[in-house]
N, C-alpha and C. Protein backbone atom coordinates (compact mmCIF):
# COMPACT_ATOMS: atom_id res chain seq x y z
N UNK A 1 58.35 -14.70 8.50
CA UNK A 1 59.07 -13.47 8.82
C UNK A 1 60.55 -13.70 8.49
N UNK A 2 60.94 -12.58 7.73
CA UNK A 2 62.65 -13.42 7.20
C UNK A 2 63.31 -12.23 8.02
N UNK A 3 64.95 -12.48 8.46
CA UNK A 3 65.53 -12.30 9.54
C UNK A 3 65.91 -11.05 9.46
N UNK A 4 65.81 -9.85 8.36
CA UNK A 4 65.49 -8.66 8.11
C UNK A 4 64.22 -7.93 9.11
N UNK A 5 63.12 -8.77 8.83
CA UNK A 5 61.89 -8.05 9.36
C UNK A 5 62.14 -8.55 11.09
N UNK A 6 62.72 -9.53 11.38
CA UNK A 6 63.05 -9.66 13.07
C UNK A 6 64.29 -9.23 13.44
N UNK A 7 64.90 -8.44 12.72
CA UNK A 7 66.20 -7.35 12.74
C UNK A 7 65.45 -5.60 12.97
N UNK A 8 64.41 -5.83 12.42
CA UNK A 8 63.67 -4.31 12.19
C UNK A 8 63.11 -4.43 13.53
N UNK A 9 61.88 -5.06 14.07
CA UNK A 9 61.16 -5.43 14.90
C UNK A 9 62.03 -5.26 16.37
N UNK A 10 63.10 -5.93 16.50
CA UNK A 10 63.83 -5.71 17.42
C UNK A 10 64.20 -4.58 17.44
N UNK A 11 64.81 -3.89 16.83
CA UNK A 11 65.43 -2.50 16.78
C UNK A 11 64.07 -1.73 17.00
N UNK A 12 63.10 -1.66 16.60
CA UNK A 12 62.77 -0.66 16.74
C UNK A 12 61.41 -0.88 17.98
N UNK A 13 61.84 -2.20 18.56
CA UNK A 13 61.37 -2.46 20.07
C UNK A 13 62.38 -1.65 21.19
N UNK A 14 63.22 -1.72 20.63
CA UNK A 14 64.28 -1.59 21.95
C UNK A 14 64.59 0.16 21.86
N UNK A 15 64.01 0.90 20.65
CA UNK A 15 64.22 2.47 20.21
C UNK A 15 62.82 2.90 20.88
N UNK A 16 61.41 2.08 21.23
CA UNK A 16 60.21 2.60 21.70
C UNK A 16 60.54 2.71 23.49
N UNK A 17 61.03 1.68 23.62
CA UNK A 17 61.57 1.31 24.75
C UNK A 17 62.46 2.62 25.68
N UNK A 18 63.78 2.71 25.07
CA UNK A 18 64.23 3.81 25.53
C UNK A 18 63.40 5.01 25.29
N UNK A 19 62.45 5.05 24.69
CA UNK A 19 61.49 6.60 24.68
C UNK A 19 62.69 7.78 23.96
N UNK A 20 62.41 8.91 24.73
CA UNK A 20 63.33 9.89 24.23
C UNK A 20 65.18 9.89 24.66
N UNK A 21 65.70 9.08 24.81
CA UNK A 21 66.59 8.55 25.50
C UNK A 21 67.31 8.03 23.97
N UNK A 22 69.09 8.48 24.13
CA UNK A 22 69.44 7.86 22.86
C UNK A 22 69.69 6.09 23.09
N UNK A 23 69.79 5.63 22.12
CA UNK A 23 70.41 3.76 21.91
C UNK A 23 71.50 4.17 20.93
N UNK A 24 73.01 3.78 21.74
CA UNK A 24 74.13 3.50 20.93
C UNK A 24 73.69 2.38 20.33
N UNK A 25 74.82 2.65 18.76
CA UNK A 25 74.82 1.10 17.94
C UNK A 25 75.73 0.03 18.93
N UNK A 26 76.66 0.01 19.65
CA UNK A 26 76.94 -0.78 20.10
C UNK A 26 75.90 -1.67 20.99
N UNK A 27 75.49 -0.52 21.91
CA UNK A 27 74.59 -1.72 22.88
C UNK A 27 72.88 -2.07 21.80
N UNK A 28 72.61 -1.63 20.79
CA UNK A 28 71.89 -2.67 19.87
C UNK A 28 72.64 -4.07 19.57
N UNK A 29 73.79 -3.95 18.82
CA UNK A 29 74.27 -4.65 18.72
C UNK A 29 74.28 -5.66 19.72
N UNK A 30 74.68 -5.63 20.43
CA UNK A 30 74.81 -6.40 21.98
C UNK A 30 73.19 -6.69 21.49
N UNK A 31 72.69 -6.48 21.64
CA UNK A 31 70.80 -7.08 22.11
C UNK A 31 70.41 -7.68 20.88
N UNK A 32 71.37 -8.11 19.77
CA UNK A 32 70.76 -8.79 18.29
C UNK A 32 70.95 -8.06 17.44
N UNK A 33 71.29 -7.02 16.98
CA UNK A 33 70.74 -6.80 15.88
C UNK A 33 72.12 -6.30 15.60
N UNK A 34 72.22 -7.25 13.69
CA UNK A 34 73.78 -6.96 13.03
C UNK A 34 73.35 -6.00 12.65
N UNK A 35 74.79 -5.26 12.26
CA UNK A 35 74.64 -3.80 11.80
C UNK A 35 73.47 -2.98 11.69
N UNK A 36 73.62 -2.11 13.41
CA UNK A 36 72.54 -1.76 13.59
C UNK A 36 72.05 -0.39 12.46
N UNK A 37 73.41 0.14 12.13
CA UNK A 37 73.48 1.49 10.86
C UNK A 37 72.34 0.99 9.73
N UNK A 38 72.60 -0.22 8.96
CA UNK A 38 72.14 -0.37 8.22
C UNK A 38 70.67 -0.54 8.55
N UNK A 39 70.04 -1.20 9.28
CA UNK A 39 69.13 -1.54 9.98
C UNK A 39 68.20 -0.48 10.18
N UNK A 40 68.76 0.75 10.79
CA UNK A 40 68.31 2.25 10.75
C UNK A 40 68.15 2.59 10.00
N UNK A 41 68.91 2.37 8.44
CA UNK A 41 68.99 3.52 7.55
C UNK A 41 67.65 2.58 6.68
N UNK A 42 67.28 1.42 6.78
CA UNK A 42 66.14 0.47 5.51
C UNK A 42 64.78 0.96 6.46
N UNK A 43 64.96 1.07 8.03
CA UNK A 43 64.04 1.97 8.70
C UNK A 43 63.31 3.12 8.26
N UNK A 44 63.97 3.79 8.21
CA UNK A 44 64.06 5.47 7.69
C UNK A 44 63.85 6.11 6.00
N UNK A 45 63.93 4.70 5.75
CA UNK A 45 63.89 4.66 3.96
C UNK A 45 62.51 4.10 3.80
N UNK A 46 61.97 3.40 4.95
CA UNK A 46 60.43 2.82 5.33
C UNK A 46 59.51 3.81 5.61
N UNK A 47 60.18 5.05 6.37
CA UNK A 47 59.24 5.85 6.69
C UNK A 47 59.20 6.44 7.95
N UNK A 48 59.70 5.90 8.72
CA UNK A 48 60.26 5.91 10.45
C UNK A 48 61.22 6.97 10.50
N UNK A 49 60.62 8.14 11.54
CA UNK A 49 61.73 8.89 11.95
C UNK A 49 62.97 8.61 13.05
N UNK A 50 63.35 8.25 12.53
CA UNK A 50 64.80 8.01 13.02
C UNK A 50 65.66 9.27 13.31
N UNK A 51 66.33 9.59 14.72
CA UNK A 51 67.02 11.00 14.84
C UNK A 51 68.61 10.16 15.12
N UNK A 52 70.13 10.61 14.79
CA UNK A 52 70.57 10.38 15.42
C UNK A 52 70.92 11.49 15.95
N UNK A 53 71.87 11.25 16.93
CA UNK A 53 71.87 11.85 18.21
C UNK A 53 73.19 12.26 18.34
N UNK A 54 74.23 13.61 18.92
CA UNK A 54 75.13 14.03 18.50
C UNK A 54 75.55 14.62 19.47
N UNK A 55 76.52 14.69 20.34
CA UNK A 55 77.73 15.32 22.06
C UNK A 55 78.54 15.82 21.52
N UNK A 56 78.66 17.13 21.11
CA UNK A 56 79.96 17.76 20.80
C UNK A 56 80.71 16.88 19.06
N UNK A 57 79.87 16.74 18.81
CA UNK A 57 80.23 16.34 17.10
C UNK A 57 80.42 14.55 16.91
N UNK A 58 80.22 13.99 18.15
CA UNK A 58 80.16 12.66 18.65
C UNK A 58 79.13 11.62 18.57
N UNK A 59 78.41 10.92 17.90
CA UNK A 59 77.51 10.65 17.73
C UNK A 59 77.78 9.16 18.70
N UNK A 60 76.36 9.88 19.26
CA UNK A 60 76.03 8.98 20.80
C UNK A 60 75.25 7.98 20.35
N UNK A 61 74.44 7.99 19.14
CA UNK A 61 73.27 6.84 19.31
C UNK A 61 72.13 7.05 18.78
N UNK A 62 70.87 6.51 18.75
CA UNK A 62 69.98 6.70 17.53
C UNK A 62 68.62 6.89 18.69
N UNK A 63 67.65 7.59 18.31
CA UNK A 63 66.21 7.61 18.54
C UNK A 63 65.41 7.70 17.62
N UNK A 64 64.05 6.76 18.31
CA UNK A 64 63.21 7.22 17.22
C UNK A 64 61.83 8.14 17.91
N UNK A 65 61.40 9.48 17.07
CA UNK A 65 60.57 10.15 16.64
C UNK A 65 59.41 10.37 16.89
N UNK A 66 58.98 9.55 16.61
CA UNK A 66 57.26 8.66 15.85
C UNK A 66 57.55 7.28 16.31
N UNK A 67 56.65 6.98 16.81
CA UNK A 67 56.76 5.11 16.92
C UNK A 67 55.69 4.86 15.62
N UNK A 68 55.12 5.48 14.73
CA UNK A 68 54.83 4.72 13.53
C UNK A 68 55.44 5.66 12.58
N UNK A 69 55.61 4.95 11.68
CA UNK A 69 56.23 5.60 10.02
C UNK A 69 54.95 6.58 9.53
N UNK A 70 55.80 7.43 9.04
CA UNK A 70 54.61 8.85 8.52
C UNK A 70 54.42 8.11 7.55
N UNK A 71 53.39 8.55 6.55
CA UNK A 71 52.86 8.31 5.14
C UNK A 71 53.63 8.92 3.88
N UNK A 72 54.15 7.99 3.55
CA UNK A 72 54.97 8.53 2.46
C UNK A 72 54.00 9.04 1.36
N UNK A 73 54.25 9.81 0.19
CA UNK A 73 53.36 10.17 -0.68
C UNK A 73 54.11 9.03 -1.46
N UNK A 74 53.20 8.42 -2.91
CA UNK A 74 53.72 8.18 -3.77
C UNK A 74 54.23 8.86 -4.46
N UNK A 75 55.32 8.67 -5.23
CA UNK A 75 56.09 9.49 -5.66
C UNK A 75 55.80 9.72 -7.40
N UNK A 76 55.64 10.94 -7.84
CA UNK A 76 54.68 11.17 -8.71
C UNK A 76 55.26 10.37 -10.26
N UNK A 77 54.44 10.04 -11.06
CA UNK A 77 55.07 9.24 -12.01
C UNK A 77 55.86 10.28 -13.20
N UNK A 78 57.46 9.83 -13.61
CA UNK A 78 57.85 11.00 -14.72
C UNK A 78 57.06 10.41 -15.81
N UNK A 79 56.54 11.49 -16.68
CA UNK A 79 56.48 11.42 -18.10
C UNK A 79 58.40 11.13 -18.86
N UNK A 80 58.58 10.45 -19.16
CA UNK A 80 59.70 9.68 -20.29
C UNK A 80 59.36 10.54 -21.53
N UNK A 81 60.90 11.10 -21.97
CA UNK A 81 60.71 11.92 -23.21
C UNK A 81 61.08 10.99 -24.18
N UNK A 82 60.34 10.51 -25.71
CA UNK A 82 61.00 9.99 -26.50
C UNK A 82 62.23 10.34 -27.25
N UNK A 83 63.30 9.73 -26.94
CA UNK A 83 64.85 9.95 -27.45
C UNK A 83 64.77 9.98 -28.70
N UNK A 84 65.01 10.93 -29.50
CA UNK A 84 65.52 11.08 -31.05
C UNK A 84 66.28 9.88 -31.20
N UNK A 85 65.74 9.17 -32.07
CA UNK A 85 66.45 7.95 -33.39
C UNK A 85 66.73 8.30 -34.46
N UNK A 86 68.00 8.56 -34.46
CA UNK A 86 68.94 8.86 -35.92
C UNK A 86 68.93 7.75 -36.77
């Protein structure tokens, strides 16, 4: 397990944990996990709904959604146009 996937694992122990309840990045931070932003955002790019959370234009902190990642579709393959060679 490389220290990415026990950066994820934690975070998103401690986001099941609080339930519907926000988690500031600070107090992640505090409990392990560096930059918890980034951490969220390789989350959410995984598939995990991730909400953050917002007081008057203030962003309080992150929840998650779904405690499992939806199913991403594969993403359909482009046909490549052959470029004119002069």
């Amino acid at each position: 397990m490389t220290l990415a996937d026990t950066q994820h694992q934690r975070l998103l122990e401690r986001l099941r944990q609080a339930g519907d309840q926000p988690v500031a990045f600070a107090e992640l931070h505090a409990g392990g996990i560096d930059f918890p932003a980034t951490v969220v955002s390789e989350l959410q790019l995984n598939g995990y709904a991730i909400e953050r959370v917002y007081d008057h234009r203030r962003l309080v902190g992150v929840r998650l959604l779904h405690p499992e990642p939806r199913e991403t579709p594969a993403a359909p393959r482009r046909r490549r146009r052959p470029w004119p060679h002069r």
